[in-house]
Every structure is written in structure tokens, then in C-alpha cells.
N, C-alpha and C. Protein backbone atom coordinates (compact mmCIF):
# COMPACT_ATOMS: atom_id res chain seq x y z
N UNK A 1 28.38 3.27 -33.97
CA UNK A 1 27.08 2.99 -34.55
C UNK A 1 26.17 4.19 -34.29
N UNK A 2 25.28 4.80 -35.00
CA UNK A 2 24.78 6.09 -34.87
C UNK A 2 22.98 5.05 -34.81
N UNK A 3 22.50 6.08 -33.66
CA UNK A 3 21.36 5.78 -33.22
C UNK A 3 20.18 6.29 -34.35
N UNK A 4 19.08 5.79 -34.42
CA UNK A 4 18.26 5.81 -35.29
C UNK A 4 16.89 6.48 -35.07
N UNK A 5 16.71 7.57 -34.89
CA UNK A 5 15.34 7.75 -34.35
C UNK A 5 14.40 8.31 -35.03
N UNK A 6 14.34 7.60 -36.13
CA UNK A 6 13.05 8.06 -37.07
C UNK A 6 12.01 6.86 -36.80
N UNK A 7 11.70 5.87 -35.90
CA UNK A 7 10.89 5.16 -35.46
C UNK A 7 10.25 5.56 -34.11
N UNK A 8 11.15 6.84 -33.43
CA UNK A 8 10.99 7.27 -32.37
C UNK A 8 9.34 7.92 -32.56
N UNK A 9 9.38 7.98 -31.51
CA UNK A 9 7.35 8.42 -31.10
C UNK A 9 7.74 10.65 -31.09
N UNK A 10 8.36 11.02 -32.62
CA UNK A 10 8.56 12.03 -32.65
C UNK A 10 7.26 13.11 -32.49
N UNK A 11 7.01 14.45 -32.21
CA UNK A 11 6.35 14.37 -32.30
C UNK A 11 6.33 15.89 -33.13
N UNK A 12 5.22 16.91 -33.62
CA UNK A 12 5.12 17.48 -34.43
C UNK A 12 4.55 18.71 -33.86
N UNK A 13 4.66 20.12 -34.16
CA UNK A 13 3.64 21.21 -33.91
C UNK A 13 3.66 22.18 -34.71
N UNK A 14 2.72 22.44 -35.16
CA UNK A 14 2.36 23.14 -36.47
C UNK A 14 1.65 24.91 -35.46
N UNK A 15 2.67 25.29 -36.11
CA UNK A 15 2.85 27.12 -35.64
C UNK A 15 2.49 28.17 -37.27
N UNK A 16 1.65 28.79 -36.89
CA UNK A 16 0.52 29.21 -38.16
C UNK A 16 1.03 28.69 -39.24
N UNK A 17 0.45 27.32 -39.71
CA UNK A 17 0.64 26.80 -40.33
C UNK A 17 2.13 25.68 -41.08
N UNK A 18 3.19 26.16 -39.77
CA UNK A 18 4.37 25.84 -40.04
C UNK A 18 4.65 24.48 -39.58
N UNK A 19 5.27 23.33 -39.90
CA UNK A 19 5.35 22.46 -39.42
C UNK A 19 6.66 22.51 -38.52
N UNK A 20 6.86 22.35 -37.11
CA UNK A 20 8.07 22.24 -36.46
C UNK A 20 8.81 20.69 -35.91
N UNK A 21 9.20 20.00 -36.29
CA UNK A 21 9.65 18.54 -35.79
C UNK A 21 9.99 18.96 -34.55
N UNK A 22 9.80 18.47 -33.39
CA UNK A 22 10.16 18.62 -31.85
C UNK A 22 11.02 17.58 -31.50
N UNK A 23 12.53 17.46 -31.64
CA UNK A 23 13.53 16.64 -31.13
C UNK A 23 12.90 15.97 -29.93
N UNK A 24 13.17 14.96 -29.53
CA UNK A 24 12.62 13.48 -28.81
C UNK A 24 14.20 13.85 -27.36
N UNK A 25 15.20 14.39 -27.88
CA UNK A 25 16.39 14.31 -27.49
C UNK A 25 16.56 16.05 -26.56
N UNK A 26 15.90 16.50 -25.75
CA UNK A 26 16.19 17.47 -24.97
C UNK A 26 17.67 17.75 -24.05
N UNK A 27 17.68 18.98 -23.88
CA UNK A 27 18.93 18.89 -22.70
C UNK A 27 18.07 18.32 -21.31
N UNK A 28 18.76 17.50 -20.60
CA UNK A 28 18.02 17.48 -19.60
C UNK A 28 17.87 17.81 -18.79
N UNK A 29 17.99 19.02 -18.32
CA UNK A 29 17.58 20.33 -17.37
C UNK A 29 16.47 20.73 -17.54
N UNK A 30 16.23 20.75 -19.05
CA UNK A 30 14.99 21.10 -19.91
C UNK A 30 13.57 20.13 -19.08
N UNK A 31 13.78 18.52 -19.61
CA UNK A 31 12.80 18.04 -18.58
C UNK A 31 12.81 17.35 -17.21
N UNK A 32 13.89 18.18 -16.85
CA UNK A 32 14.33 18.06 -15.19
C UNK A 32 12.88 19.26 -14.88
N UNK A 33 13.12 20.78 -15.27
CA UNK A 33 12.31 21.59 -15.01
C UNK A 33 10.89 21.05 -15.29
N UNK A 34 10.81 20.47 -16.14
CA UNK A 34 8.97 20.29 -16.93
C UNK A 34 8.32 19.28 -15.81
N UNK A 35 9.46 18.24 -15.11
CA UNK A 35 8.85 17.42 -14.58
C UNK A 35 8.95 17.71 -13.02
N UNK A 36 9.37 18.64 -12.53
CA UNK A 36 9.67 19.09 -11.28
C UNK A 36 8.41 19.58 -11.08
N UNK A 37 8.33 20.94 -12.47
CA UNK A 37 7.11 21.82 -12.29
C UNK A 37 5.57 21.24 -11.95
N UNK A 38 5.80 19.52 -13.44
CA UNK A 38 4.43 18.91 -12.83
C UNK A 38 4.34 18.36 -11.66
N UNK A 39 5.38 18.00 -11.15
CA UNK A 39 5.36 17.19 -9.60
C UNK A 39 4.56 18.47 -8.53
N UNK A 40 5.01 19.26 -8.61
CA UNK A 40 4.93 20.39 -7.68
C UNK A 40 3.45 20.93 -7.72
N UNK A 41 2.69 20.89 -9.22
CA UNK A 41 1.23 21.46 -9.18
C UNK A 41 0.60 20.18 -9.26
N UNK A 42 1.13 19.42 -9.74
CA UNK A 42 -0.11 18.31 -9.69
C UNK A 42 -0.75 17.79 -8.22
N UNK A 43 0.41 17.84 -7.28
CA UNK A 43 0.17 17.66 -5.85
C UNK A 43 -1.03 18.58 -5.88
N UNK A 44 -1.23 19.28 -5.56
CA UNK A 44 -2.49 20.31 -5.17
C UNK A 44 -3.41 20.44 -5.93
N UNK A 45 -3.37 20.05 -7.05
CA UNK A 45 -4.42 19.83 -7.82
C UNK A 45 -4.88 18.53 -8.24
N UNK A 46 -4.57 17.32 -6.84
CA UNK A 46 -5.09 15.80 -6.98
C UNK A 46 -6.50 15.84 -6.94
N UNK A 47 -7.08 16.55 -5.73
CA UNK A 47 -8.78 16.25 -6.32
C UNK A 47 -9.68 17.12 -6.07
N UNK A 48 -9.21 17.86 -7.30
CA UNK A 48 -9.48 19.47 -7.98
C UNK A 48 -10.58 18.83 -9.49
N UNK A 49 -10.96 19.17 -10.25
CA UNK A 49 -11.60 18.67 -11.63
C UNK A 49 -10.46 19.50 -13.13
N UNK A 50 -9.41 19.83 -11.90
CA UNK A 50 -8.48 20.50 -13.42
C UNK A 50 -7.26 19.23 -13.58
N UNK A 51 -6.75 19.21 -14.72
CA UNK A 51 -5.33 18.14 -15.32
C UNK A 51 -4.49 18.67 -15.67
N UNK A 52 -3.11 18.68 -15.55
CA UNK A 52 -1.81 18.77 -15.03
C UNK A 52 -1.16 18.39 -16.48
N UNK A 53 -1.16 18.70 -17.72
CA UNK A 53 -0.10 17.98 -18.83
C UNK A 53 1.14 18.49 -19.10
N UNK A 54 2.44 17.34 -18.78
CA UNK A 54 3.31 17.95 -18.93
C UNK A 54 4.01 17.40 -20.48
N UNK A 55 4.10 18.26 -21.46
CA UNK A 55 4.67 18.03 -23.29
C UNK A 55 4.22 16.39 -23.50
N UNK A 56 3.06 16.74 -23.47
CA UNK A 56 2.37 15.03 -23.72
C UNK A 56 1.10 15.59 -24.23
N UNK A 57 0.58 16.25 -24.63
CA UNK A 57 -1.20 16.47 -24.90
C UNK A 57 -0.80 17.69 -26.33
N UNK A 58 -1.49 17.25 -27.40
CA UNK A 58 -1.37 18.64 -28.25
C UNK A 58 -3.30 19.35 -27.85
N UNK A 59 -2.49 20.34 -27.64
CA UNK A 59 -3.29 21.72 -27.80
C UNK A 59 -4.10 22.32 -29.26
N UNK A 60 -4.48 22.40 -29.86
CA UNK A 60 -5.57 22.50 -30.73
C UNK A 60 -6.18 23.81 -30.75
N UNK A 61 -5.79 24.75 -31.51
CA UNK A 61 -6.00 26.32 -31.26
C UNK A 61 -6.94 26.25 -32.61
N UNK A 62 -6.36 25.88 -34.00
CA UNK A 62 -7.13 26.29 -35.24
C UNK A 62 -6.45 25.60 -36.05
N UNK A 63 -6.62 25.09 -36.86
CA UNK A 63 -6.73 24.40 -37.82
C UNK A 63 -5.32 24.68 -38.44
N UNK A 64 -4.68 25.75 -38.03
CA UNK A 64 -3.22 25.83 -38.82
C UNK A 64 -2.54 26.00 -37.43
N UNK A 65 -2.84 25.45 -36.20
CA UNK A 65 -2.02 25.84 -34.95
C UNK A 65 -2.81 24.50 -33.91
N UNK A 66 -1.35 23.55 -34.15
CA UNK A 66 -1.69 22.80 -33.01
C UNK A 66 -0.08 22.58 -32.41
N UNK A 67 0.09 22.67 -30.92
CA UNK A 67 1.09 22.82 -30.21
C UNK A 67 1.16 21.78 -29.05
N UNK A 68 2.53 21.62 -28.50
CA UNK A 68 2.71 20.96 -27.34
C UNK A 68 3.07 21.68 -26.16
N UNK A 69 2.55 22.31 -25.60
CA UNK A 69 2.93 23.02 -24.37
C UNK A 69 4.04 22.18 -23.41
N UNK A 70 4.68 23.25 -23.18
CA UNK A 70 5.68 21.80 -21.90
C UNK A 70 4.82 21.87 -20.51
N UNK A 71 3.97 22.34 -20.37
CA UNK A 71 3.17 22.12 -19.19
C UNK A 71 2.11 23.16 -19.42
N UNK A 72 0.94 22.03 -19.09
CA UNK A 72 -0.76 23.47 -19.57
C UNK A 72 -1.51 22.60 -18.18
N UNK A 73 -2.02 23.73 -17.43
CA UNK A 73 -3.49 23.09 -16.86
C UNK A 73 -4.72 23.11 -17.20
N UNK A 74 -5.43 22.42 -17.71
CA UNK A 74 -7.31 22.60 -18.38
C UNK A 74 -7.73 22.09 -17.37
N UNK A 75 -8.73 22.88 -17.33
CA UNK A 75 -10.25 22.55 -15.82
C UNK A 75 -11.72 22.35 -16.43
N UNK A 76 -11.46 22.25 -18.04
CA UNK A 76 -12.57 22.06 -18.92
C UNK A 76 -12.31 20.69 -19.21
N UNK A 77 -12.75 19.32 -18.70
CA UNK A 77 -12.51 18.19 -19.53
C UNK A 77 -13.36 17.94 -20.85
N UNK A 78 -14.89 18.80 -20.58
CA UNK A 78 -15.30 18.71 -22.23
C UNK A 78 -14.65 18.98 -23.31
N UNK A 79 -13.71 19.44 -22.90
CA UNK A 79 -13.23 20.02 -24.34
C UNK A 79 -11.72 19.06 -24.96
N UNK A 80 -12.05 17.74 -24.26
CA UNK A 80 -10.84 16.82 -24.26
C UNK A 80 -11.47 16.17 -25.60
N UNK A 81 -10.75 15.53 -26.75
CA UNK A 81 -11.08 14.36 -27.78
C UNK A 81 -9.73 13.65 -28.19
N UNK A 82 -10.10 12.54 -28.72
CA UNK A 82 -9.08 11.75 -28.20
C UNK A 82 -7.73 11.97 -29.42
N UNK A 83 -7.51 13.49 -29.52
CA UNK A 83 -6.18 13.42 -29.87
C UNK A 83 -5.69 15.12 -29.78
N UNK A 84 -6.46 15.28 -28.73
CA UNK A 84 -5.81 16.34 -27.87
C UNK A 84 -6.33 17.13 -27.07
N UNK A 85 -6.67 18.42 -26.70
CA UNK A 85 -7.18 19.06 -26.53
C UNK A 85 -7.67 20.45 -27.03
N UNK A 86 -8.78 20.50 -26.74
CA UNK A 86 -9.73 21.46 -27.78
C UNK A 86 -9.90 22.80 -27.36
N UNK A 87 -9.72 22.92 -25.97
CA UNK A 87 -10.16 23.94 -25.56
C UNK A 87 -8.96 24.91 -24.86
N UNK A 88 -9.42 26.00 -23.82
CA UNK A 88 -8.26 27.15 -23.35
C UNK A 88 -7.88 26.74 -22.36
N UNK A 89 -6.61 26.49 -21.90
CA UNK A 89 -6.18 26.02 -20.63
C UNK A 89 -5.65 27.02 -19.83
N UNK A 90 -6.16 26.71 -18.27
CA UNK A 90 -5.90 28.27 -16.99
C UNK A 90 -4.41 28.56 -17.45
N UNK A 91 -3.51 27.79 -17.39
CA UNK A 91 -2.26 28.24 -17.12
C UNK A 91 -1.21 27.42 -18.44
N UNK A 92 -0.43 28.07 -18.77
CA UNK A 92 0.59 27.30 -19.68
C UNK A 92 2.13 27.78 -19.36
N UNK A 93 3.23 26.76 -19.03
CA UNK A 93 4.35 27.07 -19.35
C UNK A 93 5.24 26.35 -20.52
N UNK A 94 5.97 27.38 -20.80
CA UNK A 94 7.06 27.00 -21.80
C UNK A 94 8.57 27.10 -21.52
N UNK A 95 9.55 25.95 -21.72
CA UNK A 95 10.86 26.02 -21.23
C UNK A 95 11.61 26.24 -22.02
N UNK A 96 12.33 27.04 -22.08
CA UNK A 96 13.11 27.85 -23.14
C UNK A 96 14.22 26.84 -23.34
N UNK A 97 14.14 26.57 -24.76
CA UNK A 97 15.37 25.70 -25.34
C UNK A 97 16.29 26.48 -26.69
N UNK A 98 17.48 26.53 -27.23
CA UNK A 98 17.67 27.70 -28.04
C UNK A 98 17.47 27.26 -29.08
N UNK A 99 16.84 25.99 -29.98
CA UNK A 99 16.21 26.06 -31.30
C UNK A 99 15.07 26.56 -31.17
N UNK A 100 13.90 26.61 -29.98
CA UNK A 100 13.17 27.47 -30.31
C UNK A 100 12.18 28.69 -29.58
N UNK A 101 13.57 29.22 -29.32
CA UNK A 101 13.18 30.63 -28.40
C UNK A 101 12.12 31.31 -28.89
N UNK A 102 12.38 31.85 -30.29
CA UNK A 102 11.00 32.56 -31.00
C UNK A 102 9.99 31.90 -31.26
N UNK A 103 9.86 30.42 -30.99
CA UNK A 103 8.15 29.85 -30.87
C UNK A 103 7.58 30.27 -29.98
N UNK A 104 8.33 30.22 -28.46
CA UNK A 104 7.77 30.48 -26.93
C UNK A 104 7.52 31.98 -27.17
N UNK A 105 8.54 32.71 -27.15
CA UNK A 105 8.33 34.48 -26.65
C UNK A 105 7.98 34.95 -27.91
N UNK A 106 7.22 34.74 -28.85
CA UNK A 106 6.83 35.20 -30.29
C UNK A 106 5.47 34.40 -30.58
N UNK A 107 5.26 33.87 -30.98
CA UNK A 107 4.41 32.89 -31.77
C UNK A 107 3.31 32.06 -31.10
N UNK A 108 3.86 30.82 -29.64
CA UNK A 108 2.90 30.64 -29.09
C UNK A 108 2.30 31.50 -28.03
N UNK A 109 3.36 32.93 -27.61
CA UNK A 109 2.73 33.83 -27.00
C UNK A 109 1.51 34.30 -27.60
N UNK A 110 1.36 34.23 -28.80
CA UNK A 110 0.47 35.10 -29.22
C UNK A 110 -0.42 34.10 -29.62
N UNK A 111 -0.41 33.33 -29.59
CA UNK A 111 -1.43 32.11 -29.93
C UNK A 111 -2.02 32.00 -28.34
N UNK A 112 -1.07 31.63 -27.27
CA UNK A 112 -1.95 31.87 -26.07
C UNK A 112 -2.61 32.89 -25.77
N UNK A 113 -2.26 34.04 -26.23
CA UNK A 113 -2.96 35.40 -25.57
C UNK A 113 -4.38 35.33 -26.57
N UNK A 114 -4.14 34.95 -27.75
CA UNK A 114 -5.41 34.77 -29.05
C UNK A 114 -6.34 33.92 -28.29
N UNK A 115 -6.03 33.14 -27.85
CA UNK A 115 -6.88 32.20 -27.28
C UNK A 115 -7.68 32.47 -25.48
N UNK A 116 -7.30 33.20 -25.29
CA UNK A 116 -7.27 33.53 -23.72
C UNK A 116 -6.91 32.65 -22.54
N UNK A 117 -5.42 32.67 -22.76
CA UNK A 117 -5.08 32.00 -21.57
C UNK A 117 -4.18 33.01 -20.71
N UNK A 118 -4.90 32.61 -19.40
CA UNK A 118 -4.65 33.78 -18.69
C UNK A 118 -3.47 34.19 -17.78
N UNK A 119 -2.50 33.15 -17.99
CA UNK A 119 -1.18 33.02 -16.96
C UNK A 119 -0.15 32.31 -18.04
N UNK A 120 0.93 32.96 -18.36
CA UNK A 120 1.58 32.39 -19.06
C UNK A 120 3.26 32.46 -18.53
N UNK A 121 3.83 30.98 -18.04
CA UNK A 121 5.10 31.61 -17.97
C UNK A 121 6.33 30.83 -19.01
N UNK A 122 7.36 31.61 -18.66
CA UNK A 122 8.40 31.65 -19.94
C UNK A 122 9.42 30.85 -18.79
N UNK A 123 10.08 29.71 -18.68
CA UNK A 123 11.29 29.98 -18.04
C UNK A 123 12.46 29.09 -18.61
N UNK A 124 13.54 29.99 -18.19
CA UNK A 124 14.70 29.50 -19.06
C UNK A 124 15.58 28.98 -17.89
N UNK A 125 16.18 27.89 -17.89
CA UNK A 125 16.96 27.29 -17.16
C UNK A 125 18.18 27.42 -16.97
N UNK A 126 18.45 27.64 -18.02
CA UNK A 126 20.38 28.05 -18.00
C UNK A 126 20.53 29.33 -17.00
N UNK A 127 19.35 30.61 -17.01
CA UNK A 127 19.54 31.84 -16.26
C UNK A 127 18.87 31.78 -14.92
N UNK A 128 17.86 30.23 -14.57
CA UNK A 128 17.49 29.60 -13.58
C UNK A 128 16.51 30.73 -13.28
N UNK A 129 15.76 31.41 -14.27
CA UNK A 129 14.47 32.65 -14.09
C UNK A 129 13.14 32.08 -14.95
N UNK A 130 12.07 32.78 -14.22
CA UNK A 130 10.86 32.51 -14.90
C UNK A 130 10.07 33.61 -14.76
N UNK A 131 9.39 33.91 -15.51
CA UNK A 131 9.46 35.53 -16.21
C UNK A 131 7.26 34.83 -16.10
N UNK A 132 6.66 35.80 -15.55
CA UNK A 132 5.06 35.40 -15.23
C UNK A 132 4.40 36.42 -16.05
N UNK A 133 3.47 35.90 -17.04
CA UNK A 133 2.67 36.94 -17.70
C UNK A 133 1.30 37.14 -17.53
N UNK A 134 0.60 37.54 -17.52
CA UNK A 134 -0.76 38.22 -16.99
C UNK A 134 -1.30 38.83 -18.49
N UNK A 135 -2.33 38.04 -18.74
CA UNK A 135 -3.14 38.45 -19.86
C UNK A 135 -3.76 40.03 -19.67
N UNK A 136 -4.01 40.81 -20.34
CA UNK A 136 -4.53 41.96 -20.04
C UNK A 136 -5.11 42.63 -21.45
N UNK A 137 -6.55 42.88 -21.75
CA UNK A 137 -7.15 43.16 -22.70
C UNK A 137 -6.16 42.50 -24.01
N UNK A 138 -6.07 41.35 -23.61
CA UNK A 138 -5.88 40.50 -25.19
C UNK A 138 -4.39 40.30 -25.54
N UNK A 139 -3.91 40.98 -24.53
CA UNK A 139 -1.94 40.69 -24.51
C UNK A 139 -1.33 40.49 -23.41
N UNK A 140 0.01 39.98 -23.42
CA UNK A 140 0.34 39.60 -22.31
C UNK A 140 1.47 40.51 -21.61
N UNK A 141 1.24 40.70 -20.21
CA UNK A 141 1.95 41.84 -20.12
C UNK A 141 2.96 41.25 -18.61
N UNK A 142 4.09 41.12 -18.45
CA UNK A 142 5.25 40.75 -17.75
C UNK A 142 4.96 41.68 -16.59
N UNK A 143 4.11 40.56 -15.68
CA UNK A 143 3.85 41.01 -14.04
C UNK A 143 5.12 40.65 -13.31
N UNK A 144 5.52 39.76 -13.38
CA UNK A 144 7.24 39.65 -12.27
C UNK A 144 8.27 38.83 -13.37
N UNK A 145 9.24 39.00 -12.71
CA UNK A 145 10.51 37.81 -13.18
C UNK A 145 11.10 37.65 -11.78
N UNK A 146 11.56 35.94 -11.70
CA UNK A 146 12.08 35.43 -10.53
C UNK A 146 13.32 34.78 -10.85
N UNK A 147 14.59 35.34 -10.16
CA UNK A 147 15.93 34.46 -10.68
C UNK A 147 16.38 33.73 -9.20
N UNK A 148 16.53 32.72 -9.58
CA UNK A 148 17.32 32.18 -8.59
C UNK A 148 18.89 32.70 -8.76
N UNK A 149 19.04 33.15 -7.52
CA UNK A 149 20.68 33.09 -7.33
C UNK A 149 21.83 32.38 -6.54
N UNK A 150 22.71 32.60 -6.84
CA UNK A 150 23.70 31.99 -5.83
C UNK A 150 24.26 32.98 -5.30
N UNK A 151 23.97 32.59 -3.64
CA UNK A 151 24.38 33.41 -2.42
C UNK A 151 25.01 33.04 -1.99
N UNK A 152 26.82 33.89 -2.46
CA UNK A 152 28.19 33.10 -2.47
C UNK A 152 28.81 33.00 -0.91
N UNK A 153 28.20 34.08 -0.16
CA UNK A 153 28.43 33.77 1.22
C UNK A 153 28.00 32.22 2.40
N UNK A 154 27.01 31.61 1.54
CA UNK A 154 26.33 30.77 2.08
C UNK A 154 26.72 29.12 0.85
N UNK A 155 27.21 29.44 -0.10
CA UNK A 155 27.40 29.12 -1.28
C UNK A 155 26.47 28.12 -1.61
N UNK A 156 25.51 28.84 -1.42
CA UNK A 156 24.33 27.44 -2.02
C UNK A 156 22.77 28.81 -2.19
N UNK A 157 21.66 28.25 -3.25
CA UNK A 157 21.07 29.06 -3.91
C UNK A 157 20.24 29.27 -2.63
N UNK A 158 19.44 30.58 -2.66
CA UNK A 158 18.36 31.30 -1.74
C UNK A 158 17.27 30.32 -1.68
N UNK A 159 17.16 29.74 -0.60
CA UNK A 159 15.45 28.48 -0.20
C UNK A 159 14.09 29.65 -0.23
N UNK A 160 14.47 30.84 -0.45
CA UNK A 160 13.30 31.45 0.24
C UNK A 160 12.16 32.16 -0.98
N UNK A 161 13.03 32.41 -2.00
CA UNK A 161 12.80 32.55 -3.32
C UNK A 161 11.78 31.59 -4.06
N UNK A 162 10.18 31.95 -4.03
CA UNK A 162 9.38 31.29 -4.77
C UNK A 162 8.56 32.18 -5.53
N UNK A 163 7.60 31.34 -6.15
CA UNK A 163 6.44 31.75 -7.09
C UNK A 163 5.28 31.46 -7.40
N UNK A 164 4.19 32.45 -6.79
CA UNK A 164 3.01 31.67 -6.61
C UNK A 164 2.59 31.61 -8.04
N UNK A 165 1.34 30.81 -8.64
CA UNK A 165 0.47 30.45 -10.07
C UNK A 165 -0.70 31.45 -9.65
N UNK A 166 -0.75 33.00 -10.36
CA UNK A 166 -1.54 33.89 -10.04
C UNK A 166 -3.29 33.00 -10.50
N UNK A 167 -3.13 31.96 -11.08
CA UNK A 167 -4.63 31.14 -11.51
C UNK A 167 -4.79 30.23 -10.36
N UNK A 168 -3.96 30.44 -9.80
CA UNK A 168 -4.02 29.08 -8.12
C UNK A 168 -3.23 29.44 -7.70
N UNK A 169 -3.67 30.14 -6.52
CA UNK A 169 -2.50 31.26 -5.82
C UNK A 169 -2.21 30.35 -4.56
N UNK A 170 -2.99 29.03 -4.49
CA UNK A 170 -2.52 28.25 -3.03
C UNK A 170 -1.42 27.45 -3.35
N UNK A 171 -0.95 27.86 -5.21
CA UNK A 171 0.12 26.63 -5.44
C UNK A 171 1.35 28.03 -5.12
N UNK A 172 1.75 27.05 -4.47
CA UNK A 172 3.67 28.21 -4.95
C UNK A 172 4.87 27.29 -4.80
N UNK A 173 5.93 27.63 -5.86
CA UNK A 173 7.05 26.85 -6.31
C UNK A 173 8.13 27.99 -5.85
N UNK A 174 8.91 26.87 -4.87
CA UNK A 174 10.48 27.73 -4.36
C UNK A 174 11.14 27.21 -5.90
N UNK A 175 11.95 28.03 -6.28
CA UNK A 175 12.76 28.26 -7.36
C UNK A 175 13.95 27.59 -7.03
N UNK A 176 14.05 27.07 -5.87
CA UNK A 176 15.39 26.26 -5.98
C UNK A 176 15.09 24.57 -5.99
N UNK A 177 13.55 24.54 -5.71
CA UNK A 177 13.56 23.07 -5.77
C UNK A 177 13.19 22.94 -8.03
N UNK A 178 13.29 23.84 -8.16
CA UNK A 178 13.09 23.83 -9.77
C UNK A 178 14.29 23.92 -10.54
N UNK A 179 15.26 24.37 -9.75
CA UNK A 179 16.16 25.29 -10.56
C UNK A 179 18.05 24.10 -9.83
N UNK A 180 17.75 23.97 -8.87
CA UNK A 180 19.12 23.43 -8.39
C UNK A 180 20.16 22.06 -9.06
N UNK A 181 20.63 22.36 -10.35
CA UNK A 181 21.17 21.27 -10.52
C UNK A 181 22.48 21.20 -9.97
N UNK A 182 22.70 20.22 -8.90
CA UNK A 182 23.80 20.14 -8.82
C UNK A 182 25.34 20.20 -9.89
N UNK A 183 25.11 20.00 -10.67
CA UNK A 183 26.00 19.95 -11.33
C UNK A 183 26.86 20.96 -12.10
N UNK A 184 25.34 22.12 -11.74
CA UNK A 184 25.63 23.76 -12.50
C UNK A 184 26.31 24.74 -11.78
N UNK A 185 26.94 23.80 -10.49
CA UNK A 185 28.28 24.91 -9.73
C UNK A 185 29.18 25.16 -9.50
């Protein structure tokens, strides 16, 4: 029997002007990472005046560009209405999936940098790296990349390996509590 999910709560993001259907059906590493990442900042930012969305809030750039970030923080709640958000958020990540690599490192890069958001990271799970960008006069320019590895002498990944959020430098994420699926060894 083949499952049916055109009743599913699909959801949509329109990239200059393009309409993209966003599969409901991820790998789940994909929101193993998205939901690790929110576990990890939302802690420190419980009673802060900024919000934590992880691929649940559309983003609202212009009228031919509204997106789902897999994780954005906004510290502006004015700029919230009730079908998304309106305004620039401190930080945004995106988790690299391979239908749509060139939305993240192409398209909403440049829609975040258009907009001024000032920390942007890229990370891809399969290579267990996350690549940190730093806005700089209007583009974004690749301040570090962090890979988790496997340290075959010890045979289990490096604990020591993290990454601070250059927009909240008191948050920092070890890369192995993000990155360790058991199953990927």
C-alpha cells in the first residue's frame, strides 16, 4: 500500500520567486542535527528576549522570497505576524540535504547576506562539518570550518572539538554531541 502525503502539513518556500515543495520525509540525521542544534541554543537562550526556530517559522524577506530556515534566532519579536516572520534574524543555519544544496550555498546565502544576517552556518552531516560565515560589507565570508573526526586510535570521535555562535559567543556546541550517530561506524 503506498502512503499518501498530499494531506500532509507540506510545506512550501518560494526562492526569487521560485516555488520549492519541501519533502515532509527527511533523512533523519538531517533532523537529528536541526533538533540537537535547537536543544543545545535554546538552553541558554531560556530567559534571553531572543527565539530559537527550528524549520517551523517562514522567514519573509520580499515578496518573491519567503523561506524555512532549519534553524534562525530573532531577538526582534516586533517583527513577528501571525504567519511568519518579518524581520532579520542574529543567526541562521542550514542542513545540507542533496536536493537542495544550491538553495543553502547559492540562493538563501545571498538572500541572508541581502538581508543582513550576520552569522550564517552551512552544515552537512554526512561529512559531520559545519562551515561558519561572517557577514562582511554585504557578503559572507568563511571564518572557520569544523569536522568532526574519527580518532581511530581511541575509536570513537574527538569530545574536545566544538563551536562557539560568533552572535552568542557564551553558546558553544561540541561537534560530537551534534554529529555522533551511532550507526555511522
Amino acid at each position: 500500500m503506498a502512503l499518501d502525503y498530499s494531506n500532509d502539513n507540506s510545506k512550501e518556500e518560494i526562492i526569487n520567486g521560485v516555488i520549492y515543495n519541501m519533502s515532509p520525509l527527511a533523512d533523519v540525521r538531517h533532523s537529528m542535527v536541526i533538533n540537537r542544534l535547537n536543544g543545545r541554543i535554546s538552553i541558554h537562550l531560556l530567559n534571553s528576549t531572543c527565539d530559537v526556530h527550528a524549520d517551523n517559522v517562514y522567514l519573509y524577506v520580499d515578496e518573491n522570497n519567503r523561506v524555512i530556515p532549519d534553524l534562525m534566532i530573532v531577538c526582534d519579536r516586533s517583527k513577528y505576524k501571525n504567519n511568519g516572520y518579518h524581520g532579520v534574524p542574529k543567526f541562521i543555519v542550514e542542513v545540507l540535504s542533496s536536493r537542495y544544496i544550491k538553495n543553502d550555498r547559492v540562493e538563501k546565502m545571498a538572500l541572508y547576506s541581502k538581508i543582513g544576517v550576520q552569522e550564517y552556518w552551512i552544515v552537512d552531516y554526512k561529512a559531520k562539518r559545519i562551515e561558519v560565515y561572517d557577514l562582511k560589507d554585504g557578503s559572507y565570508v568563511l571564518d572557520e570550518t569544523y569536522t568532526l573526526e574519527l580518532d581511530k586510535e581511541a575509536e570513537d570521535y574527538n569530545e574536545e572539538i566544538s563551536v562557539k555562535l560568533k552572535t552568542f559567543p557564551l553558546i558553544e556546541i561540541k561537534l560530537k554531541e551534534i554529529f555522533d550517530f551511532e550507526w555511522n561506524r
